[in-house]
Protein backbone atom coordinates (compact mmCIF):
# COMPACT_ATOMS: atom_id res chain seq x y z
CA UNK A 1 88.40 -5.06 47.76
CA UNK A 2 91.26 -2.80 46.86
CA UNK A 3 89.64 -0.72 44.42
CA UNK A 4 87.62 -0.11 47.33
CA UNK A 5 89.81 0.67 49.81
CA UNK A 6 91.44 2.92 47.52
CA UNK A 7 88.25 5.51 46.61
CA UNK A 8 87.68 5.03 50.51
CA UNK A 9 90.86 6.44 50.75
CA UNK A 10 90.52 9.18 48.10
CA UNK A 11 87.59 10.08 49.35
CA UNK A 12 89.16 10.69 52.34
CA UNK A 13 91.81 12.42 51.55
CA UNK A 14 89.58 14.74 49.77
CA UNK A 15 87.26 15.47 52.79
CA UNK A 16 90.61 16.61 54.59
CA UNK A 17 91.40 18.46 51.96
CA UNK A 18 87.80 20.70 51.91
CA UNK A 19 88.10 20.78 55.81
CA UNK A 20 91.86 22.13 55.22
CA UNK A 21 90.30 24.97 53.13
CA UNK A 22 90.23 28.60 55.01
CA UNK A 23 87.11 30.70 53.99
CA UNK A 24 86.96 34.65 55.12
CA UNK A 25 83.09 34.17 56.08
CA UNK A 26 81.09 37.35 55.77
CA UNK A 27 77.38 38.25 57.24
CA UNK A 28 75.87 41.70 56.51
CA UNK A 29 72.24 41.62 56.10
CA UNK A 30 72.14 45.07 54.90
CA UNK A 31 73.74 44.06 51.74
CA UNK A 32 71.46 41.15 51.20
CA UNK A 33 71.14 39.51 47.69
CA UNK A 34 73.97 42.33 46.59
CA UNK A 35 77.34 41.67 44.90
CA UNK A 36 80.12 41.28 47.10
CA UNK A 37 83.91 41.01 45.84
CA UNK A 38 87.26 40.38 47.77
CA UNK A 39 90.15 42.50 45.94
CA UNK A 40 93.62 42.56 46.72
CA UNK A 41 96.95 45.33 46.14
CA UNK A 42 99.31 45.40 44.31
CA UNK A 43 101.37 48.60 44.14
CA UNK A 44 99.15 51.36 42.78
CA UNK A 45 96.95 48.13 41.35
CA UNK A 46 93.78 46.94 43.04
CA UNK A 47 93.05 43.74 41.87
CA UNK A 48 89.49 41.24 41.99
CA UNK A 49 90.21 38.17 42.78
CA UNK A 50 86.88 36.48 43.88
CA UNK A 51 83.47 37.37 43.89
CA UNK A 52 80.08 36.10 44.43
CA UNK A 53 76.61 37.37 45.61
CA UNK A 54 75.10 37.74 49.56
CA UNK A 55 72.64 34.92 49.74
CA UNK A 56 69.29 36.68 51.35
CA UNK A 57 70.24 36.45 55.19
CA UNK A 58 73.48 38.41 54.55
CA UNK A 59 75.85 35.77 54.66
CA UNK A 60 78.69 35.23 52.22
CA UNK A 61 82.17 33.36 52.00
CA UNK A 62 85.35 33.37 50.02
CA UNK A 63 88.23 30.94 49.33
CA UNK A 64 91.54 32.45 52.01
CA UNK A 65 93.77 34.21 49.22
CA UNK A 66 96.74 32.19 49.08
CA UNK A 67 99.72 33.87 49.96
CA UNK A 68 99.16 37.20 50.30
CA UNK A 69 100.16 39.44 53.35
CA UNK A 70 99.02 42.55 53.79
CA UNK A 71 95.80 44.63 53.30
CA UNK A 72 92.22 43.15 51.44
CA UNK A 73 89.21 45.26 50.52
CA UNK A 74 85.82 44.02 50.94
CA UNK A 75 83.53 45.55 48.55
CA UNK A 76 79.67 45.60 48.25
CA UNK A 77 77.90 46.15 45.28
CA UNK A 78 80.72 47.41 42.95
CA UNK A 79 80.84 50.62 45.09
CA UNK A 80 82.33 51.29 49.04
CA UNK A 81 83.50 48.83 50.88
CA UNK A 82 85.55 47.80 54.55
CA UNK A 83 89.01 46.93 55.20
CA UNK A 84 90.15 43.34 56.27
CA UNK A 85 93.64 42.67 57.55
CA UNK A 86 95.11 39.62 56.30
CA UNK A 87 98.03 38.57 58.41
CA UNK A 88 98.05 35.14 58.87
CA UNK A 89 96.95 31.65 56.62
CA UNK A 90 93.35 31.21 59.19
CA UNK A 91 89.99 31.60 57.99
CA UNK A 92 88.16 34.21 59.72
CA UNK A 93 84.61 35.79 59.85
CA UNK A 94 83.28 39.24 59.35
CA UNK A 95 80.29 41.02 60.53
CA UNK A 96 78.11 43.81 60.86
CA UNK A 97 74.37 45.65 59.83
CA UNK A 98 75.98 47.07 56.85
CA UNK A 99 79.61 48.45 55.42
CA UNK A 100 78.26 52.23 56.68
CA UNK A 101 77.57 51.53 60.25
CA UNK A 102 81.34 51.34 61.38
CA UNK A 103 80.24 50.70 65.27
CA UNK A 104 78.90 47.42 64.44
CA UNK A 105 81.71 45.66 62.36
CA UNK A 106 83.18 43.11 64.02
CA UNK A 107 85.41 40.28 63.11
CA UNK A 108 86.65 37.05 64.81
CA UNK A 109 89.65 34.87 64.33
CA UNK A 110 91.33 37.74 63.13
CA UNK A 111 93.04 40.26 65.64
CA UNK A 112 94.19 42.63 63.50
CA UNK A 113 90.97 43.53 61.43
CA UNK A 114 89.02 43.50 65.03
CA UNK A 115 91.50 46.01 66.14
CA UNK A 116 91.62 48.28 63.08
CA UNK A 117 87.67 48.54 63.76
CA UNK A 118 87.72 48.52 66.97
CA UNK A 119 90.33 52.27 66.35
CA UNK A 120 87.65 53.10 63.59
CA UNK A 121 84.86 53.28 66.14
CA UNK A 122 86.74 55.18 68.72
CA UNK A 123 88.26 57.36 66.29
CA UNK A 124 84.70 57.96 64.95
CA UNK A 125 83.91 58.99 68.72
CA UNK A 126 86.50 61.05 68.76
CA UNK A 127 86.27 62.79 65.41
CA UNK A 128 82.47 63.78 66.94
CA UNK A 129 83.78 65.64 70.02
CA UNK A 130 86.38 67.08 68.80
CA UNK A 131 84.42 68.78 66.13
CA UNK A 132 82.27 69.86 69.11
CA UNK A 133 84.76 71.09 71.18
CA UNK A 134 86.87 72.88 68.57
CA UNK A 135 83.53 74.99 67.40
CA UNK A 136 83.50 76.33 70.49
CA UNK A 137 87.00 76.78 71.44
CA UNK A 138 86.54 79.29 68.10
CA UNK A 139 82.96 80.96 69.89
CA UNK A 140 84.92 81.40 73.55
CA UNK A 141 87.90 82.99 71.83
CA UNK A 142 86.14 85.08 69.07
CA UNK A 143 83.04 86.23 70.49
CA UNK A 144 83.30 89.27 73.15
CA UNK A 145 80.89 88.11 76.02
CA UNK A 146 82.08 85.19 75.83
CA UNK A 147 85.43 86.02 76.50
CA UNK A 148 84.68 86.96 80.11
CA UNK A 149 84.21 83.34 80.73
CA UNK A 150 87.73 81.86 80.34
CA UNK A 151 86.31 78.51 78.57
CA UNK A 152 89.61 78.52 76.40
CA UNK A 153 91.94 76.67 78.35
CA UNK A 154 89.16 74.17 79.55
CA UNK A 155 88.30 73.59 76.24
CA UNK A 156 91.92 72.97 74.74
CA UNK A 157 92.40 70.39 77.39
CA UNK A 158 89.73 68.45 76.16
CA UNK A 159 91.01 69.01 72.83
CA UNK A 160 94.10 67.65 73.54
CA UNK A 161 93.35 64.23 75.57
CA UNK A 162 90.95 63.47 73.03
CA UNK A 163 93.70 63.98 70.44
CA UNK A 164 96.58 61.84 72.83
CA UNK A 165 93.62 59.26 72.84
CA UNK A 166 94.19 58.45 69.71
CA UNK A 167 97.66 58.39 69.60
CA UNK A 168 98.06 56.39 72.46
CA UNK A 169 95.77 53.43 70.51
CA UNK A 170 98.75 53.43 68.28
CA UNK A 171 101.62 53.48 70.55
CA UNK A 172 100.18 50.73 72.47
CA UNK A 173 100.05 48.30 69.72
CA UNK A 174 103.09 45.65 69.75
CA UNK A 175 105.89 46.97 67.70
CA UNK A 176 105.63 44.03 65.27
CA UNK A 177 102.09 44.99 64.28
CA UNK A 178 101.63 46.06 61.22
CA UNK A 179 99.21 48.05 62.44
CA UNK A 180 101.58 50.53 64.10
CA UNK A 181 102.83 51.35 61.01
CA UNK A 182 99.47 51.18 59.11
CA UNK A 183 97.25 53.20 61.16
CA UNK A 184 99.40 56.73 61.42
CA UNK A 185 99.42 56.79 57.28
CA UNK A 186 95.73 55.91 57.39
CA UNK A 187 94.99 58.86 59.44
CA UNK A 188 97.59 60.76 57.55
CA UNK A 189 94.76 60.33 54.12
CA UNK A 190 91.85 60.68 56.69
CA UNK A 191 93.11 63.83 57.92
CA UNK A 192 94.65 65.64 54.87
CA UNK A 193 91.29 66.86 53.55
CA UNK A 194 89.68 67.56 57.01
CA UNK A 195 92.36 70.26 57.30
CA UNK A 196 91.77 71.41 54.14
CA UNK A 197 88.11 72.43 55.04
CA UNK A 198 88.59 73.34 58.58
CA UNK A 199 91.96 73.37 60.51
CA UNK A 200 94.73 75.06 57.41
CA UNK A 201 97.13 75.19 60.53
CA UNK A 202 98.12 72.05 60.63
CA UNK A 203 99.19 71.46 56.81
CA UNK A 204 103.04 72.19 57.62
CA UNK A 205 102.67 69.23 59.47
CA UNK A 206 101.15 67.02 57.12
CA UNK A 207 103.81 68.17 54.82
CA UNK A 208 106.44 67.12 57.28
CA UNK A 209 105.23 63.66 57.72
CA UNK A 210 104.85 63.34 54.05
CA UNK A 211 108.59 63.98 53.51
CA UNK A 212 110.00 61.76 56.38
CA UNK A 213 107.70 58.87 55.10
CA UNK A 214 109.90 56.02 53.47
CA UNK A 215 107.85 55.28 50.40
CA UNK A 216 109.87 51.64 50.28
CA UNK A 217 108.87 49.92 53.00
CA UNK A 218 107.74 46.70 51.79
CA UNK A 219 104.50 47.15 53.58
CA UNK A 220 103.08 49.80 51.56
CA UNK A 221 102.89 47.25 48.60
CA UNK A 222 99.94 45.17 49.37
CA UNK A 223 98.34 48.40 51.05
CA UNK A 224 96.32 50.09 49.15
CA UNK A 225 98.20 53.43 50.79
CA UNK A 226 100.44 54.47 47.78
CA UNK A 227 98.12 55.52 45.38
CA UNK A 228 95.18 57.11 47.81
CA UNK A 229 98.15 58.76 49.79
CA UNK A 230 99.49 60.62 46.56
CA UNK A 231 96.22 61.49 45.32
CA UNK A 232 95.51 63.28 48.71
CA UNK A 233 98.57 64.80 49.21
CA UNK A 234 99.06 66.87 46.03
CA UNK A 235 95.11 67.70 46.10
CA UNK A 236 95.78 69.38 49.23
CA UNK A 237 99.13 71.50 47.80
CA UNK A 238 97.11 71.94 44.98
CA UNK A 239 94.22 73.84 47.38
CA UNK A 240 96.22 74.86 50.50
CA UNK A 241 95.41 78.43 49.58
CA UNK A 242 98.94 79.72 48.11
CA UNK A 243 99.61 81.44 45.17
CA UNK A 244 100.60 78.64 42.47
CA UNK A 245 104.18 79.64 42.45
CA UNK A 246 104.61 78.28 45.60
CA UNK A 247 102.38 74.95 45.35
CA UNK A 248 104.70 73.92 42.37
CA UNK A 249 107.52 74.18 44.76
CA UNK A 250 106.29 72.01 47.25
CA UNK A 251 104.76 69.75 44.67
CA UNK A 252 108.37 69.54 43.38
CA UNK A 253 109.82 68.73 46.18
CA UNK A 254 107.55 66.32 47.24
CA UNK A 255 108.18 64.19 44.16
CA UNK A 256 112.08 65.01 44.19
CA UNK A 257 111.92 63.26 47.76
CA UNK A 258 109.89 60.58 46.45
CA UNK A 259 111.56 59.57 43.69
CA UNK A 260 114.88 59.56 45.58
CA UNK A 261 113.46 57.57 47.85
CA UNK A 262 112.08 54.70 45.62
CA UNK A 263 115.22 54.90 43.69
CA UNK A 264 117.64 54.71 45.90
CA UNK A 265 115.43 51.32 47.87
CA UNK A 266 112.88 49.99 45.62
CA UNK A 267 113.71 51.34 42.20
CA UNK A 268 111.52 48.56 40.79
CA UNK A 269 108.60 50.74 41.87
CA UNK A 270 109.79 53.99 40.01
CA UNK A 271 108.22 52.97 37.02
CA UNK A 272 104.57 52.50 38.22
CA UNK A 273 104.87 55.54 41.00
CA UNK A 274 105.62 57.64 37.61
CA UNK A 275 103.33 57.05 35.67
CA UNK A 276 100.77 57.61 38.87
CA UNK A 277 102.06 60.92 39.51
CA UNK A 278 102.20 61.71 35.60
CA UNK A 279 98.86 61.01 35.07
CA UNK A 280 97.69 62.45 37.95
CA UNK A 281 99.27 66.02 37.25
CA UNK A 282 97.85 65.84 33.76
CA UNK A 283 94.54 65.06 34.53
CA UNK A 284 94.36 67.50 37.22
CA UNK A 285 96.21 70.15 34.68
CA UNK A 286 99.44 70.22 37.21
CA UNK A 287 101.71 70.49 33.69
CA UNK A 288 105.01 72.06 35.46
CA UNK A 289 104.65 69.42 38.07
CA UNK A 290 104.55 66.92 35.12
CA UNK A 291 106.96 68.66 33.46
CA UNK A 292 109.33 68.04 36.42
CA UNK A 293 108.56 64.83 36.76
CA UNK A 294 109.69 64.17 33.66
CA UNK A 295 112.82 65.81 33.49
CA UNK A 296 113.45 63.61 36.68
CA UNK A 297 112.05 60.67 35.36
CA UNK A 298 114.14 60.67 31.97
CA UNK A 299 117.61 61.77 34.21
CA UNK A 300 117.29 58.53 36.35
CA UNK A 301 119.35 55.50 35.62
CA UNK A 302 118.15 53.09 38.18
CA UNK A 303 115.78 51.41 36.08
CA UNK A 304 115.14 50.80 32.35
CA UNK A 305 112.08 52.91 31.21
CA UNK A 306 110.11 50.97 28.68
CA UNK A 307 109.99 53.26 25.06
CA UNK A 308 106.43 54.03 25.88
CA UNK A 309 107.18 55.52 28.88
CA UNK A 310 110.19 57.41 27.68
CA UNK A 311 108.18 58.65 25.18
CA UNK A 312 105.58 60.19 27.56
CA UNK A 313 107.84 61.78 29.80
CA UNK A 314 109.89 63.19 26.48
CA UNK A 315 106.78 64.80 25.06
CA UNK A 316 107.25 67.33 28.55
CA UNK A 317 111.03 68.00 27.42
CA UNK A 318 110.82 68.78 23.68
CA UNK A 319 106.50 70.65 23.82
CA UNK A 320 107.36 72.37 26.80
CA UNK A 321 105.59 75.18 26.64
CA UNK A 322 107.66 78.09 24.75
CA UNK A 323 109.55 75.51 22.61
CA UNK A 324 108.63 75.83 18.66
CA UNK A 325 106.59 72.92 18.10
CA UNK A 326 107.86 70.57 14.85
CA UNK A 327 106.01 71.78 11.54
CA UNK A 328 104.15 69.53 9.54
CA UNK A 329 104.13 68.64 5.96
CA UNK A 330 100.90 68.25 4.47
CA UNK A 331 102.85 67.09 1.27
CA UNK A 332 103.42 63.58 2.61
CA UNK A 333 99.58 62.78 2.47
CA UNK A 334 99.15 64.17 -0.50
CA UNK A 335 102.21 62.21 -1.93
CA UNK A 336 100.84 58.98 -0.01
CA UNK A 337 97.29 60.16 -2.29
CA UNK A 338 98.55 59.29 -5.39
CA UNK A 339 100.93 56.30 -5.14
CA UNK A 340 97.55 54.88 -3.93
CA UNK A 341 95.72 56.36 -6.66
CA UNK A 342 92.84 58.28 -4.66
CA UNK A 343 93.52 62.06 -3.63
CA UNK A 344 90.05 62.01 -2.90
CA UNK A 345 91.04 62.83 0.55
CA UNK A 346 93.64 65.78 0.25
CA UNK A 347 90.87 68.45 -0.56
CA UNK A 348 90.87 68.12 3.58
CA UNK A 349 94.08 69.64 3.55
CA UNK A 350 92.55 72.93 1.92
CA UNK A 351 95.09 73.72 -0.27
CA UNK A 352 97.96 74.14 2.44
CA UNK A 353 101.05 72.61 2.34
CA UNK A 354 102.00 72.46 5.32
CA UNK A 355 101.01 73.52 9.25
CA UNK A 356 103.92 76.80 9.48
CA UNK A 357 101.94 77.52 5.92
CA UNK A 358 98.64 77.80 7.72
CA UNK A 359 98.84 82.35 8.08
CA UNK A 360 96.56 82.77 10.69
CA UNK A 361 97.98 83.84 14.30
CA UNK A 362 97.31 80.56 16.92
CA UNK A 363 96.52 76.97 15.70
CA UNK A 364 94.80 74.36 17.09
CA UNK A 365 96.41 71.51 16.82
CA UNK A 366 93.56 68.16 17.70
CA UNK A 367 95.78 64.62 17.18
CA UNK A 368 92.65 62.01 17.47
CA UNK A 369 90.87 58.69 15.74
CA UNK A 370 87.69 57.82 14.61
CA UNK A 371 86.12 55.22 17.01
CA UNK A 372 87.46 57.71 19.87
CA UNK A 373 84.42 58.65 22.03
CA UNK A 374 86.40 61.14 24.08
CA UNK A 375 87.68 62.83 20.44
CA UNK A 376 84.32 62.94 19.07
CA UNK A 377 82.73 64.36 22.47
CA UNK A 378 85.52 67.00 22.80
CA UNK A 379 85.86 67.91 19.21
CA UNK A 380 81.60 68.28 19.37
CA UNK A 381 82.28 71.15 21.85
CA UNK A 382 85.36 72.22 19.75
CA UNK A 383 82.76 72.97 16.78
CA UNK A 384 80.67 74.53 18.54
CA UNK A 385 82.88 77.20 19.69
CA UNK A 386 84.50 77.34 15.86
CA UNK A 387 82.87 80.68 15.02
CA UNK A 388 84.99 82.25 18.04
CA UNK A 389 88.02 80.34 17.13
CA UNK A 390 88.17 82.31 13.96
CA UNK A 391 87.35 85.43 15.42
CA UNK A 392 90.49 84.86 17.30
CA UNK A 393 92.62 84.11 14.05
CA UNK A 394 92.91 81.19 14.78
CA UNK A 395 92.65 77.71 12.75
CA UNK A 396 92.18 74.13 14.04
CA UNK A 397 94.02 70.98 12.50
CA UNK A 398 93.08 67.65 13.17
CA UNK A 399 95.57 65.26 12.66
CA UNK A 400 94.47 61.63 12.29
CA UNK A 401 95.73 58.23 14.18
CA UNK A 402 93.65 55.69 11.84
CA UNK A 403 95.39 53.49 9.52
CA UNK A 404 92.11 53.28 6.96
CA UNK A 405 90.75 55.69 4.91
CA UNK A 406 87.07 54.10 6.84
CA UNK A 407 88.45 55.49 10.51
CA UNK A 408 89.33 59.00 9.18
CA UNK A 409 87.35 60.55 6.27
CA UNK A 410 84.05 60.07 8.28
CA UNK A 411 85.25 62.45 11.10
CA UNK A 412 87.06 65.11 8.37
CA UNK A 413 83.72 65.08 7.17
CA UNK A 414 81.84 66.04 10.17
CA UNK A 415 83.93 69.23 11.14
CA UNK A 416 85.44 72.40 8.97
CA UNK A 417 88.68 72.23 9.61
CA UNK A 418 91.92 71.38 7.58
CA UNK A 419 92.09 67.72 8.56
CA UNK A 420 95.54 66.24 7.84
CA UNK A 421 95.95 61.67 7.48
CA UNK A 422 99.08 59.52 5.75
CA UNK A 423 97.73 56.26 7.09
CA UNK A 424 100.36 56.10 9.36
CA UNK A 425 98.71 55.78 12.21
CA UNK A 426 100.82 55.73 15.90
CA UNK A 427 104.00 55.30 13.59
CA UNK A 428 102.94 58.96 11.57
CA UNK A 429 105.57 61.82 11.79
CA UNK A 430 103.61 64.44 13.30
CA UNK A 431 102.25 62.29 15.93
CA UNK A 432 106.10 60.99 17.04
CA UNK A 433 107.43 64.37 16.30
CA UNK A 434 104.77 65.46 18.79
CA UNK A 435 104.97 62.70 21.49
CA UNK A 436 101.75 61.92 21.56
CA UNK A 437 100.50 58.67 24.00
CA UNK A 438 97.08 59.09 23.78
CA UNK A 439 93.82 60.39 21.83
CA UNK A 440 92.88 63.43 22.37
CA UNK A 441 96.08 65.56 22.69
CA UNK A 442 95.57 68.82 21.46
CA UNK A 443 98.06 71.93 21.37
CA UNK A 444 97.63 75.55 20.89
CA UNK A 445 100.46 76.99 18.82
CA UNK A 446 101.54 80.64 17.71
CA UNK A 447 102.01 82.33 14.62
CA UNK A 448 105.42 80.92 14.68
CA UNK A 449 104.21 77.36 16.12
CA UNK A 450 106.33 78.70 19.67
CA UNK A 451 103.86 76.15 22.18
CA UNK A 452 101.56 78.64 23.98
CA UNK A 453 98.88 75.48 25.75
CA UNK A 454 98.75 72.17 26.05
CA UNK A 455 94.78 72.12 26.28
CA UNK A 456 93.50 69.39 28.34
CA UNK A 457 89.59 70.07 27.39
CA UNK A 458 87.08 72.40 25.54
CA UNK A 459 86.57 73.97 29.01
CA UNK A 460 90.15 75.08 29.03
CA UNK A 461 90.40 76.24 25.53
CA UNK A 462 87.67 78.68 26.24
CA UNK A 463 89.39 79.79 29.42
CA UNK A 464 92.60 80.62 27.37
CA UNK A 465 90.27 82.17 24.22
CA UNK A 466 89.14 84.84 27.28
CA UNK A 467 92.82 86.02 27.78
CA UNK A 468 93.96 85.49 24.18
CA UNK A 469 94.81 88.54 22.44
């Protein structure tokens, strides 16, 4: 009788325990039968967390993340997705046609996602009009017979109530919400590229808010903000139409400000908003930002930079471009060669001894590994364009990451160039001496090996081969 009791009671306790559970509940039957995941932020991180599939009415449901605060992104099918707001420990449900049709999300048991939606669908409204009216507040003031009607001040009037519309949503909001704070930084992103295409005026002032944001507030780490914020920012220097000069100046100062900023209130950050910015500069071919990141980077002393990262941001202080680049000895492979009794590989070497030894006027030097599918596709296009390479006097040296003789003698085989490998791998001289972090890194040198490119694809190797002497 009291083993029965006792599973009575278990089972009890676990029924209280499955009622206990919150669920964010979902229905969308546009995204029927599709993949549906809940992610989370983490910094400049977005991380999955659950996931599961739309049953064929629409509906959905996820476990409540446990102890998280701050933004969640609901996404459909691997692709887009819609915010949800997660301030408080309650389940909560989540509706609409489909992610794309913002005027019919809604959401109960949850104020603050109902609200953001509820400013997404005004703000859509208003985004209409004012697109409206602003095309012709441009006819009434450009066009001479139109003039004659005095539509301008009319016009601006609507302009601006439509614009206080949407500030007033914001000021509104309790000052505890986190939506005050959230909303003018999402329409900070929203607006930067809209500007961009139509309204260049009001860049000073995105520039403004940019440098009176505080980058620490706790808030903006389970946002999702940092890392779209950045991206859109220095896209827009990047294009605001000035000569480059002056975008590196404002790009310069915007990360002087925001690495004060983080180091001076959440230094723990540094690290990850670094290697953000870095990587975004270099991908986008930014290299004095990235070189002035750097420099900033490796003169802070809030924070311990792991080796790795030191080594990155070195690279930018000793290959800046007009440094003399470290020569290379060819002699060490061919050394290596023979204490392992196969110099079948140094006829790849061509008979020089070294890369300063090399007496043509530029060299290409390609640092890569076999099993690299971005080395083989860019040193494809590389090979192609060979012919004018040496109509340029110029030579290209690959210098290999592998450790085996397997990784590196099939790709010396494949192109005619000197091809240089001491089984070294990330631990080789030329590729520390170089500061290299990553496969491919390539580097266009002078006669004297002075730096003249860091080349960033085939694309831009042909640009510079149009100006090159």
């Amino acid at each position: 009788m009291k083993k029965r009791n006792y599973i009575v009671a278990l089972i009890f306790m676990l029924a209280l325990q499955v009622q206990a559970q919150e669920y964010i509940r979902g229905s969308f039957p546009g995204h029927a039968k599709q993949p549906v995941s809940l992610l989370v932020y983490n910094g400049f991180q977005r991380q999955q967390i659950a996931e599961t599939t739309v049953d064929s009415l629409g509906n959905f449901r996820f476990a409540f993340p446990d102890n998280y605060w701050g933004v969640a992104f609901l996404q459909f099918n691997k692709a887009e997705g819609i915010e949800l707001m997660i301030t408080s420990p309650r389940g909560f449900k989540v509706s609409g046609t489909s992610m794309f049709e913002i005027d019919r999300l809604n959401c109960e048991n949850n104020e603050a996602t109902q609200t953001l939606y509820s400013y997404y669908k005004q703000q859509l409204s208003r985004e209409k009009a004012l697109m409206g009216w602003k095309f012709l507040d441009k006819v009434y003031r450009e066009d001479a017979y139109l003039k004659r009607y005095n539509k301008a001040d009319g016009i601006n009037r609507e302009i601006r109530l439509l614009e206080k519309e949407g500030t007033d949503f914001i000021q509104v909001l309790p000052e505890n919400s986190n939506l005050k704070w959230y909303l003018p930084l999402v329409s900070f992103v929203r607006d930067m590229p809209v500007s961009l295409q139509r309204e260049p005026e009001r860049i000073p002032r995105h520039i403004d808010f940019f440098m009176h944001t505080d980058f620490s507030d706790e808030r903006f780490y389970n946002s999702g903000l940092l890392p779209v914020l950045m991206e859109n920012y220095f896209f827009m220097l990047e294009n605001m139409g000035k000569p480059l000069d002056s975008v590196y100046v404002e790009m310069n100062k915007a990360t002087d400000y925001l690495v004060k900023n983080l180091q001076a209130k959440r230094p723990a950050w540094l690290p990850d908003a670094g290697v953000f910015l870095f990587n975004l500069f270099e991908r986008r071919s930014l290299f004095p930002a990235a070189e002035h990141l750097s420099l900033l980077m490796l003169q802070q002393n809030s924070v311990q930079l792991s080796n790795d990262l030191v080594n990155r941001f070195e690279g930018y202080r000793t290959m800046k471009k007009g440094n003399r680049a470290p020569d290379i000895d060819f002699t060490k492979a061919v050394a290596i060669q023979k204490e392992k009794k196969d110099d079948s590989l140094n006829r790849y070497l061509k008979g020089y001894d070294s890369l300063s030894g090399i007496g043509t006027k530029y060299k290409l030097v390609i640092f890569g590994q076999g099993g690299c599918s971005d080395c083989e596709m860019q040193m494809q296009k590389i090979k192609q364009m060979y012919p004018e390479i040496q109509a340029h006097k110029m030579e290209v040296v690959y210098v290999s990451l592998d450790s085996e003789k397997s990784g590196f003698e099939p790709v010396a085989n494949e192109y005619p160039w000197v091809s240089y490998f001491d089984y070294d791998s990330w631990k080789s001289k030329p590729v520390t001496d170089y500061h290299v972090f990553a496969t491919p890194t390539i580097y266009l040198l002078g006669e004297k090996l002075e730096i003249l490119y860091k080349v960033v694809s085939p694309e831009h190797l042909e640009a510079i081969l149009k100006v090159l002497e």
